[in-house]
PDB file of N, CA and C in Angstrom:
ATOM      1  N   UNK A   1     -25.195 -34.682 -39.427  1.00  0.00           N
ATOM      2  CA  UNK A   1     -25.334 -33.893 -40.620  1.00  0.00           C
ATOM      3  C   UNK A   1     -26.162 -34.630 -41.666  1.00  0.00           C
ATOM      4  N   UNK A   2     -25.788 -35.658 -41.669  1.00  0.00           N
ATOM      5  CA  UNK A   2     -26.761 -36.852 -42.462  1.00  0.00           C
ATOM      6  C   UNK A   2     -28.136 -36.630 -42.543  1.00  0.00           C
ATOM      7  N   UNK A   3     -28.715 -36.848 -41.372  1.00  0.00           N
ATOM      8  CA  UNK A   3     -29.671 -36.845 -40.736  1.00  0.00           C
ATOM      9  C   UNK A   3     -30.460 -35.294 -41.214  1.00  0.00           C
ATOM     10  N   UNK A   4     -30.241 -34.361 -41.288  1.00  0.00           N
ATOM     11  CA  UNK A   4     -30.507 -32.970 -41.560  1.00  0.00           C
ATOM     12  C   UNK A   4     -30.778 -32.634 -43.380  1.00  0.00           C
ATOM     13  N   UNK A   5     -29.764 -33.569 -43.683  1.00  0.00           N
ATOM     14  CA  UNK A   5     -29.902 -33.595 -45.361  1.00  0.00           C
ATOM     15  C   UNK A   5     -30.826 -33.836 -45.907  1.00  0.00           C
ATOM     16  N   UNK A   6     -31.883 -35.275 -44.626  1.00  0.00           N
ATOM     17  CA  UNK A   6     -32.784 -36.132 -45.293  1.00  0.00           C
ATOM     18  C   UNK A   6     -33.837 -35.905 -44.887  1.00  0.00           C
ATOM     19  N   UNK A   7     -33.914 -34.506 -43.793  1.00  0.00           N
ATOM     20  CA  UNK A   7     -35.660 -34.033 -43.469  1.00  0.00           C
ATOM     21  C   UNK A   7     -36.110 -32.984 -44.559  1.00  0.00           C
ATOM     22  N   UNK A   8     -37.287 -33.900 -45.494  1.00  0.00           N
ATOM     23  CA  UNK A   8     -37.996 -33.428 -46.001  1.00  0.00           C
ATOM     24  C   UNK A   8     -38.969 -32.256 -45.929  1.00  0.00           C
ATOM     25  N   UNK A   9     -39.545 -31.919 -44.876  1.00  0.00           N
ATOM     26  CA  UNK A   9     -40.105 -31.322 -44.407  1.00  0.00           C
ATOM     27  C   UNK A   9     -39.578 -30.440 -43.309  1.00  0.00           C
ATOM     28  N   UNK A  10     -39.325 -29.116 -43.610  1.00  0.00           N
ATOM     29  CA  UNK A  10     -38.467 -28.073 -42.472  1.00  0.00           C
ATOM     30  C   UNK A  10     -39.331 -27.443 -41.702  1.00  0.00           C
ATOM     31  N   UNK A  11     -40.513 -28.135 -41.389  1.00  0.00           N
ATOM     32  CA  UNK A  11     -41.378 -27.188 -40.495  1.00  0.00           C
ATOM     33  C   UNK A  11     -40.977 -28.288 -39.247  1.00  0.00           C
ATOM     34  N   UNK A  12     -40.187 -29.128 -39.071  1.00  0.00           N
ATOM     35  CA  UNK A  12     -40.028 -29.925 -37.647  1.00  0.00           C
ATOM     36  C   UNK A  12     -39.050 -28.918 -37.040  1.00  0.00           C
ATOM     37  N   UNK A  13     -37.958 -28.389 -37.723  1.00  0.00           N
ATOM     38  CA  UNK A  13     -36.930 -27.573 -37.437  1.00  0.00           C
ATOM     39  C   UNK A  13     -37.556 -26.552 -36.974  1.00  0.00           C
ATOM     40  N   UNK A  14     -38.239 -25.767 -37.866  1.00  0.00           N
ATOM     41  CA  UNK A  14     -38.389 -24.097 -37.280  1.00  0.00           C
ATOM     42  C   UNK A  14     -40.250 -24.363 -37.961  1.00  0.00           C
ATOM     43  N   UNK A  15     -41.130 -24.184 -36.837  1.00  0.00           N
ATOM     44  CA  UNK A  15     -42.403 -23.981 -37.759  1.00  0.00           C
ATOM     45  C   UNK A  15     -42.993 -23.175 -37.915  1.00  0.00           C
ATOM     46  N   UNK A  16     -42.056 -22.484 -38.096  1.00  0.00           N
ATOM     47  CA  UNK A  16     -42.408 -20.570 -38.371  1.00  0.00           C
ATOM     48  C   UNK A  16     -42.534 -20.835 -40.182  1.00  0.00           C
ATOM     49  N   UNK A  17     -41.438 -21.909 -40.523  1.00  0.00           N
ATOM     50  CA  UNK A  17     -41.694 -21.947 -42.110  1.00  0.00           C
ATOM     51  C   UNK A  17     -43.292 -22.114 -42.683  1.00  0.00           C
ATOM     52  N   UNK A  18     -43.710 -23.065 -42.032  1.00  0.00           N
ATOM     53  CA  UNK A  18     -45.186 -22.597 -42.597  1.00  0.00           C
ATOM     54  C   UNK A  18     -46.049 -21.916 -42.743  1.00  0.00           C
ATOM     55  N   UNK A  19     -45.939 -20.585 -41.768  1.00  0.00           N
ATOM     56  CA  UNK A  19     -46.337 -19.749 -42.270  1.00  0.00           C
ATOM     57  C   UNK A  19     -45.569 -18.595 -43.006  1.00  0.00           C
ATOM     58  N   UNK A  20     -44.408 -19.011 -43.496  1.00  0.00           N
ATOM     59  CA  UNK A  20     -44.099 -18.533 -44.587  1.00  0.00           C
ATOM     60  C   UNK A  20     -44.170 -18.351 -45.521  1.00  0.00           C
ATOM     61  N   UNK A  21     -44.214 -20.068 -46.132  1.00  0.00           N
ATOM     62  CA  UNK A  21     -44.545 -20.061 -47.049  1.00  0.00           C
ATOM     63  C   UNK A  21     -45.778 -20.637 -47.425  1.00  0.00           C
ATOM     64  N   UNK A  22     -46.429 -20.526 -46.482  1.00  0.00           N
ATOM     65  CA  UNK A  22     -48.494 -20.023 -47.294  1.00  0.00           C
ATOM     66  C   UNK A  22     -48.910 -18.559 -47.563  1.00  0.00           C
ATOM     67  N   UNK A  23     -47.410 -17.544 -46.803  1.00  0.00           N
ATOM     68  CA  UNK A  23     -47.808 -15.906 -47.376  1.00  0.00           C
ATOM     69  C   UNK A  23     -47.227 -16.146 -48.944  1.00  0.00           C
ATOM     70  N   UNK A  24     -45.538 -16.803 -48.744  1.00  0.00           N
ATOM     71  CA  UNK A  24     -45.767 -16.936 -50.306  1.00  0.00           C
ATOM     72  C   UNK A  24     -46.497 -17.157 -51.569  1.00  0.00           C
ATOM     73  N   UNK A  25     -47.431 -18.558 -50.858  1.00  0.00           N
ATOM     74  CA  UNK A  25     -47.975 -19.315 -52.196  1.00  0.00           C
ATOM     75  C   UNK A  25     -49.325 -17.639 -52.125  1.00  0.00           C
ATOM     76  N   UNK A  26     -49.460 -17.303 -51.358  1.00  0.00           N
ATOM     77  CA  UNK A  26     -50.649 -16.187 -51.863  1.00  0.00           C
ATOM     78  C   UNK A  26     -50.399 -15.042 -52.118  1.00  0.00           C
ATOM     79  N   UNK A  27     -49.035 -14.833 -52.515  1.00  0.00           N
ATOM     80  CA  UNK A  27     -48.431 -13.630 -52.887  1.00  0.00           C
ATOM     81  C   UNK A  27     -47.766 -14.104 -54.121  1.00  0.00           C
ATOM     82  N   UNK A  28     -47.877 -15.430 -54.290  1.00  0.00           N
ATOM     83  CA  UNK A  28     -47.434 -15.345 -55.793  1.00  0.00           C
ATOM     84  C   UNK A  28     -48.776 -15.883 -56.862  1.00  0.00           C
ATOM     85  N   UNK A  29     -49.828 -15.956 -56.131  1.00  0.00           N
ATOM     86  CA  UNK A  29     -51.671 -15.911 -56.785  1.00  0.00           C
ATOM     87  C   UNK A  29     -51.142 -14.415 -57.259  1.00  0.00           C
ATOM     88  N   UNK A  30     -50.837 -13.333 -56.637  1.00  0.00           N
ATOM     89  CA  UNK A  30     -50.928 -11.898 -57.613  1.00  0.00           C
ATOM     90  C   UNK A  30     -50.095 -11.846 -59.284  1.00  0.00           C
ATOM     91  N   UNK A  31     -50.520 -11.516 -59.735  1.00  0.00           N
ATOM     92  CA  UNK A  31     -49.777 -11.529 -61.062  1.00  0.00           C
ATOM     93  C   UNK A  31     -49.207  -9.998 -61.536  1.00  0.00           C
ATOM     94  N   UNK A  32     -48.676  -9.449 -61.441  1.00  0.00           N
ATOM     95  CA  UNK A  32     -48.682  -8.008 -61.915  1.00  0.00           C
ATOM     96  C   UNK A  32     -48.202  -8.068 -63.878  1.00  0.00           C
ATOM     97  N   UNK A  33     -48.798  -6.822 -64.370  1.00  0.00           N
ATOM     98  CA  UNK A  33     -48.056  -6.631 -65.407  1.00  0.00           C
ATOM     99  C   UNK A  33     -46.873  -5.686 -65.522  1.00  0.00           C
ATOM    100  N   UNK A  34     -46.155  -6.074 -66.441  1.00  0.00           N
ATOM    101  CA  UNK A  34     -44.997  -5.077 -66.752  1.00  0.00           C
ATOM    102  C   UNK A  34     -45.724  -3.545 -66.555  1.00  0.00           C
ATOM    103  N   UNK A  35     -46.634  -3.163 -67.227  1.00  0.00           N
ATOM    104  CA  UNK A  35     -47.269  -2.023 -67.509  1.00  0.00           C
ATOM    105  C   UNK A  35     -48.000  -1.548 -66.175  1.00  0.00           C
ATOM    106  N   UNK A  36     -48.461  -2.246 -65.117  1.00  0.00           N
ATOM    107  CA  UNK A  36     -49.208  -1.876 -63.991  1.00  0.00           C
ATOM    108  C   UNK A  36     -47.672  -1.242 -63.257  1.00  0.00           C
ATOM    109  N   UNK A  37     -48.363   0.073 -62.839  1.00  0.00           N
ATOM    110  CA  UNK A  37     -48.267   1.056 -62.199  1.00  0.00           C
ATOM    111  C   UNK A  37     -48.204   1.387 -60.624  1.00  0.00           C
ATOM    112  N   UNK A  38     -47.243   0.907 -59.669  1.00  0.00           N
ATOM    113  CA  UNK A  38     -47.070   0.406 -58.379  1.00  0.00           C
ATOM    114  C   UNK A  38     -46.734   2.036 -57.565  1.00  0.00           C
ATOM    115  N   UNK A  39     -47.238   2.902 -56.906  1.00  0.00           N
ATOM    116  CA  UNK A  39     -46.943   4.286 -56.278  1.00  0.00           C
ATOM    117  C   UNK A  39     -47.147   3.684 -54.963  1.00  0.00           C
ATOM    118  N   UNK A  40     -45.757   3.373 -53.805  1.00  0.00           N
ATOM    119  CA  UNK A  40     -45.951   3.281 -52.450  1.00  0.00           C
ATOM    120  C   UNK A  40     -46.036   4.557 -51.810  1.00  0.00           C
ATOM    121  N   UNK A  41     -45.625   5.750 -52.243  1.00  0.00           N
ATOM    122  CA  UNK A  41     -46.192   6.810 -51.336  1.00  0.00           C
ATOM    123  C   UNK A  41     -46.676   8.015 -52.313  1.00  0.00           C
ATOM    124  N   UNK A  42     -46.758   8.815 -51.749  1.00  0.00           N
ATOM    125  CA  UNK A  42     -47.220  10.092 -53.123  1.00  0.00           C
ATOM    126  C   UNK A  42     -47.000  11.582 -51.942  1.00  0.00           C
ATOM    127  N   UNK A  43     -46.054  12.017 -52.034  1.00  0.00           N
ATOM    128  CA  UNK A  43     -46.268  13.053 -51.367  1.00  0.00           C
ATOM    129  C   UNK A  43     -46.643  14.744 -51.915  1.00  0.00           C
ATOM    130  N   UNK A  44     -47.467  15.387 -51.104  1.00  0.00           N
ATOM    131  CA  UNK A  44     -48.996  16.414 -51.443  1.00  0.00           C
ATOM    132  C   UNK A  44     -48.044  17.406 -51.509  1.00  0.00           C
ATOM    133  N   UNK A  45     -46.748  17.531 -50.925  1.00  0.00           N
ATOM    134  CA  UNK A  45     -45.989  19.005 -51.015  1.00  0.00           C
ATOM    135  C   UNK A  45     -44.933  19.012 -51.665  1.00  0.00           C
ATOM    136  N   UNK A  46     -44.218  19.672 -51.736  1.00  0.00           N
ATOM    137  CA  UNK A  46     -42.435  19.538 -52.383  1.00  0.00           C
ATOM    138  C   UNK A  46     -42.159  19.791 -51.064  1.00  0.00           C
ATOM    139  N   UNK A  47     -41.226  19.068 -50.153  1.00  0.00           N
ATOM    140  CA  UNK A  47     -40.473  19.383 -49.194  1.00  0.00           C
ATOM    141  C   UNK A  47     -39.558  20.618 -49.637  1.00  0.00           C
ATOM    142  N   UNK A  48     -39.483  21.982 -48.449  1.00  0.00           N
ATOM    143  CA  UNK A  48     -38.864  23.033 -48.655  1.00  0.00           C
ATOM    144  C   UNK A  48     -37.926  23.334 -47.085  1.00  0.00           C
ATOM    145  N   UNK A  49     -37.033  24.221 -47.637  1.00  0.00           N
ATOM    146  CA  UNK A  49     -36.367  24.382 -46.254  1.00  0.00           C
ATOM    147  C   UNK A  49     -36.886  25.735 -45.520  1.00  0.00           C
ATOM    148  N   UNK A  50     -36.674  25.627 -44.591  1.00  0.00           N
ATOM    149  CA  UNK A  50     -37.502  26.458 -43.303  1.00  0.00           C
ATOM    150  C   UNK A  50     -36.771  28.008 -44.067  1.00  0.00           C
ATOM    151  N   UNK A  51     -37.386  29.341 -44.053  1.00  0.00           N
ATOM    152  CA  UNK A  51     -36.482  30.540 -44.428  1.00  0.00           C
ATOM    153  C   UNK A  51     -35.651  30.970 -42.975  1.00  0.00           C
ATOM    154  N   UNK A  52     -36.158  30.392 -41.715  1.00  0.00           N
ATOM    155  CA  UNK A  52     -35.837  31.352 -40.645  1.00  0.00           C
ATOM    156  C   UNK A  52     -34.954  30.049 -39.291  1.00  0.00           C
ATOM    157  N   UNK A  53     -33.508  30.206 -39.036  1.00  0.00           N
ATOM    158  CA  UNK A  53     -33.374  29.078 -38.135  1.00  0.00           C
ATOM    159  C   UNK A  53     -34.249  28.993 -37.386  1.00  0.00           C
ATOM    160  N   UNK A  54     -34.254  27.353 -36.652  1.00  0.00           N
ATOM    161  CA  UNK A  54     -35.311  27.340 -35.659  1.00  0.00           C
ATOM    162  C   UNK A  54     -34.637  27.031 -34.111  1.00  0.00           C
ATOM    163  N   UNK A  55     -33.483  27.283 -34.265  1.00  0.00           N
ATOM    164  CA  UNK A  55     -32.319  27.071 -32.885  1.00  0.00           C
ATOM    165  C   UNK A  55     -32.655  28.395 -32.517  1.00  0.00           C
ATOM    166  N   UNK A  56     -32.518  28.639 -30.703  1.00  0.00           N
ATOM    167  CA  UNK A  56     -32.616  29.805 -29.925  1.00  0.00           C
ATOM    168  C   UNK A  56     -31.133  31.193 -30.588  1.00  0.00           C
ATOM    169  N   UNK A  57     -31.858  32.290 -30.141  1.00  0.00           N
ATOM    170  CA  UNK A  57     -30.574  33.083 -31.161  1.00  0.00           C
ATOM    171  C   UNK A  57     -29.949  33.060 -29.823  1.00  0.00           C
ATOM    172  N   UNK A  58     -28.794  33.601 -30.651  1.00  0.00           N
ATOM    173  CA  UNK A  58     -27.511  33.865 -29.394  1.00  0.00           C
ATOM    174  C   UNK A  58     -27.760  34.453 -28.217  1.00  0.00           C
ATOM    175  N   UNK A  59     -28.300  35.804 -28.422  1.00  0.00           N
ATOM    176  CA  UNK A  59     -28.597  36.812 -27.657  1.00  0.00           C
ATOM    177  C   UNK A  59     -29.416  35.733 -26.389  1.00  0.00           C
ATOM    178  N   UNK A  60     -30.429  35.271 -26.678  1.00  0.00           N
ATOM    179  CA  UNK A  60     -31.624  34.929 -25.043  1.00  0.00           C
ATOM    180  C   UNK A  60     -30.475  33.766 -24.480  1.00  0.00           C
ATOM    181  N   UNK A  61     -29.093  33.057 -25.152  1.00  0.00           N
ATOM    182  CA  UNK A  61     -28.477  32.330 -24.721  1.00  0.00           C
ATOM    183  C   UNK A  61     -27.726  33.039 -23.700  1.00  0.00           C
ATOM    184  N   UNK A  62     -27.063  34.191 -23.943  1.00  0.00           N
ATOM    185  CA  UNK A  62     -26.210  34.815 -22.882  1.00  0.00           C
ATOM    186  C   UNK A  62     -27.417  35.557 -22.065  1.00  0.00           C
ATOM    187  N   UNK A  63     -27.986  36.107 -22.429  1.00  0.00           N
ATOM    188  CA  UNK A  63     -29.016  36.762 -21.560  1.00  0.00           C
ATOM    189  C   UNK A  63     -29.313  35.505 -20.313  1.00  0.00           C
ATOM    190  N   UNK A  64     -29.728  34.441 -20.639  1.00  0.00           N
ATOM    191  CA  UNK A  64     -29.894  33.256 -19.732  1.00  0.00           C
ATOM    192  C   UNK A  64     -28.676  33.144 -19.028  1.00  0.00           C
ATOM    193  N   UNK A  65     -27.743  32.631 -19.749  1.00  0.00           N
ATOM    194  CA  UNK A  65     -26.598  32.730 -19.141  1.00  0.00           C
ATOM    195  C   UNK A  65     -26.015  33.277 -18.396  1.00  0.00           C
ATOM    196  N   UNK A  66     -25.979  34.445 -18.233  1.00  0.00           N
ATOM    197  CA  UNK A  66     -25.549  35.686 -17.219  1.00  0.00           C
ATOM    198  C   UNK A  66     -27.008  35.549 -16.161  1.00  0.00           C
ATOM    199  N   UNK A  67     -27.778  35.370 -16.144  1.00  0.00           N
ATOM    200  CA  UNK A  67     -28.707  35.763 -15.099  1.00  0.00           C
ATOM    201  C   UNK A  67     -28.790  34.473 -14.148  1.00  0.00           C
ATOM    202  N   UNK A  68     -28.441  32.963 -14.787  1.00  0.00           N
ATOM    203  CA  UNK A  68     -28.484  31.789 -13.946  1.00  0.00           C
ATOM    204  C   UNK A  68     -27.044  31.985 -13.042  1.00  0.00           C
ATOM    205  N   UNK A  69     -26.178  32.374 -14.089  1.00  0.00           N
ATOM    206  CA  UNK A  69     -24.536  32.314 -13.268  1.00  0.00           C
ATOM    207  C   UNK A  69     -24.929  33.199 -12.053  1.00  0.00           C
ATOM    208  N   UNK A  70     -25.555  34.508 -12.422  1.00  0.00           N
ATOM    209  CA  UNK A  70     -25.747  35.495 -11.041  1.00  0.00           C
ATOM    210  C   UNK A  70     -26.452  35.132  -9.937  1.00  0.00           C
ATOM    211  N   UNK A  71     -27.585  34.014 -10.070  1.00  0.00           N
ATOM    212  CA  UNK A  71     -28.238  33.605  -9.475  1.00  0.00           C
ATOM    213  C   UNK A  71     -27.172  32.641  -8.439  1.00  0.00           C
ATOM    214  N   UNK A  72     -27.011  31.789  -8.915  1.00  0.00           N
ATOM    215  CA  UNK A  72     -26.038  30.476  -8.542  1.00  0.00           C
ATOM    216  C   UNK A  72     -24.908  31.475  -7.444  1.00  0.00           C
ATOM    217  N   UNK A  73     -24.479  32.627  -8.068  1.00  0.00           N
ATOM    218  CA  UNK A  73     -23.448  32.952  -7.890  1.00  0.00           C
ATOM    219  C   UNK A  73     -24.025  33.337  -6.102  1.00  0.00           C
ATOM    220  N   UNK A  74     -24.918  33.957  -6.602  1.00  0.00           N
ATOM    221  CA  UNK A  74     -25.415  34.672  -4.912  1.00  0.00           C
ATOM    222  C   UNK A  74     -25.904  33.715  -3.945  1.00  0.00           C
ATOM    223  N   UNK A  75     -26.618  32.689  -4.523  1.00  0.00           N
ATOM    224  CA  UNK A  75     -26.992  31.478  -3.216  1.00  0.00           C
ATOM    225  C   UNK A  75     -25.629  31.480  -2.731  1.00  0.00           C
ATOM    226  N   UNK A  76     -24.399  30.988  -3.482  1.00  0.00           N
ATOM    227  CA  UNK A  76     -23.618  30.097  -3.261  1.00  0.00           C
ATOM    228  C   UNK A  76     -22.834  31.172  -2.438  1.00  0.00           C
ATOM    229  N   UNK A  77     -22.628  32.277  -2.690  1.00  0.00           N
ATOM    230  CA  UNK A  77     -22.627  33.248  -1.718  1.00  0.00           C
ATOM    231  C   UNK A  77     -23.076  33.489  -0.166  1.00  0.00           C
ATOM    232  N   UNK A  78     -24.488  33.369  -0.474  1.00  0.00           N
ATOM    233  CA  UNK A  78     -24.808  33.116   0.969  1.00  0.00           C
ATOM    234  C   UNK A  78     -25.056  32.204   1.598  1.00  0.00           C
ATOM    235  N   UNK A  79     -25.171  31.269   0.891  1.00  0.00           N
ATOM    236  CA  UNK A  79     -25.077  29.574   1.984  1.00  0.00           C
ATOM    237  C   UNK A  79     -23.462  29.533   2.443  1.00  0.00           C
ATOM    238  N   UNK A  80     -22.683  30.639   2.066  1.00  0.00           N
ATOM    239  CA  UNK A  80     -20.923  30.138   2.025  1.00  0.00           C
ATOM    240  C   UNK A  80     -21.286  31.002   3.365  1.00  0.00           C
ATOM    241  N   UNK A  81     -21.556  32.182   3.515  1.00  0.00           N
ATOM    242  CA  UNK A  81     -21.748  33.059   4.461  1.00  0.00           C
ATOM    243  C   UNK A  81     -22.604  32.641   5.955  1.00  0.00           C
ATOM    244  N   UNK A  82     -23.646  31.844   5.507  1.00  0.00           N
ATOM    245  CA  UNK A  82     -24.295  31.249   6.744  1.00  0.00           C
ATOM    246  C   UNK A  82     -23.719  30.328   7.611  1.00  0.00           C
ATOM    247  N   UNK A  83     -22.954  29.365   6.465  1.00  0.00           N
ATOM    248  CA  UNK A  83     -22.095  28.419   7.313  1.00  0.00           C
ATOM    249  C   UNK A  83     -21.219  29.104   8.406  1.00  0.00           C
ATOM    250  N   UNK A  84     -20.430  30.617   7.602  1.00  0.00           N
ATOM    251  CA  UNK A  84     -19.313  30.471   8.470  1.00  0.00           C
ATOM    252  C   UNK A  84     -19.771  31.656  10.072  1.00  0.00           C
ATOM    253  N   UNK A  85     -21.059  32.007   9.359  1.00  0.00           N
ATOM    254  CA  UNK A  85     -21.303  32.896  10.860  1.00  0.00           C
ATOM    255  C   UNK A  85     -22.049  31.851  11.933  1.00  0.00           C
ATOM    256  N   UNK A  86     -22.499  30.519  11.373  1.00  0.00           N
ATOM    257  CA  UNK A  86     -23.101  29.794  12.309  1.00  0.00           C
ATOM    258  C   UNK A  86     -22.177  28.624  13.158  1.00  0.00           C
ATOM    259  N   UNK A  87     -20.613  28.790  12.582  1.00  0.00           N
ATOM    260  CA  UNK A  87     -19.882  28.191  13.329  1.00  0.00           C
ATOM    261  C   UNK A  87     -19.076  28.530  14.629  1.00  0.00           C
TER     262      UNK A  87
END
């Protein structure tokens, strides 16, 4: 622990610090004023909400629904049927 107290220099440890802090020393060359005026984004619209959902309506859900079950229903029908006349 001693030993850690008394390295002067922390780029032996990790020497990622140096380039740390040379972004610092050139990020603190900027000076801003109180009065300067900093805008990170600016957005062109007023965000609004959609007038119309955009999820499928109910209706094409059962419509789907009923026509896959019928589908399923009849393979499974006749693959049940092939088995048992081919045994």
């Amino acid at each position: 622990m001693e030993i850690l107290k008394n390295i002067k220099d922390l780029a032996i440890i990790n020497p990622n610090i140096n380039n740390v802090e040379s972004k610092l020393r050139i990020l603190e060359q900027f000076k801003l004023n109180d009065d300067s005026l900093i805008i990170p984004y600016k957005l062109q619209m007023k965000p609004t909400f959609p007038h119309e959902k955009s999820k499928p309506s109910t209706l094409i859900i059962i419509v789907l629904g009923c026509f896959l079950g019928g589908i399923f229903g009849i393979v499974f029908v006749l693959i049940r049927n092939f088995r048992q006349n081919n045994i």
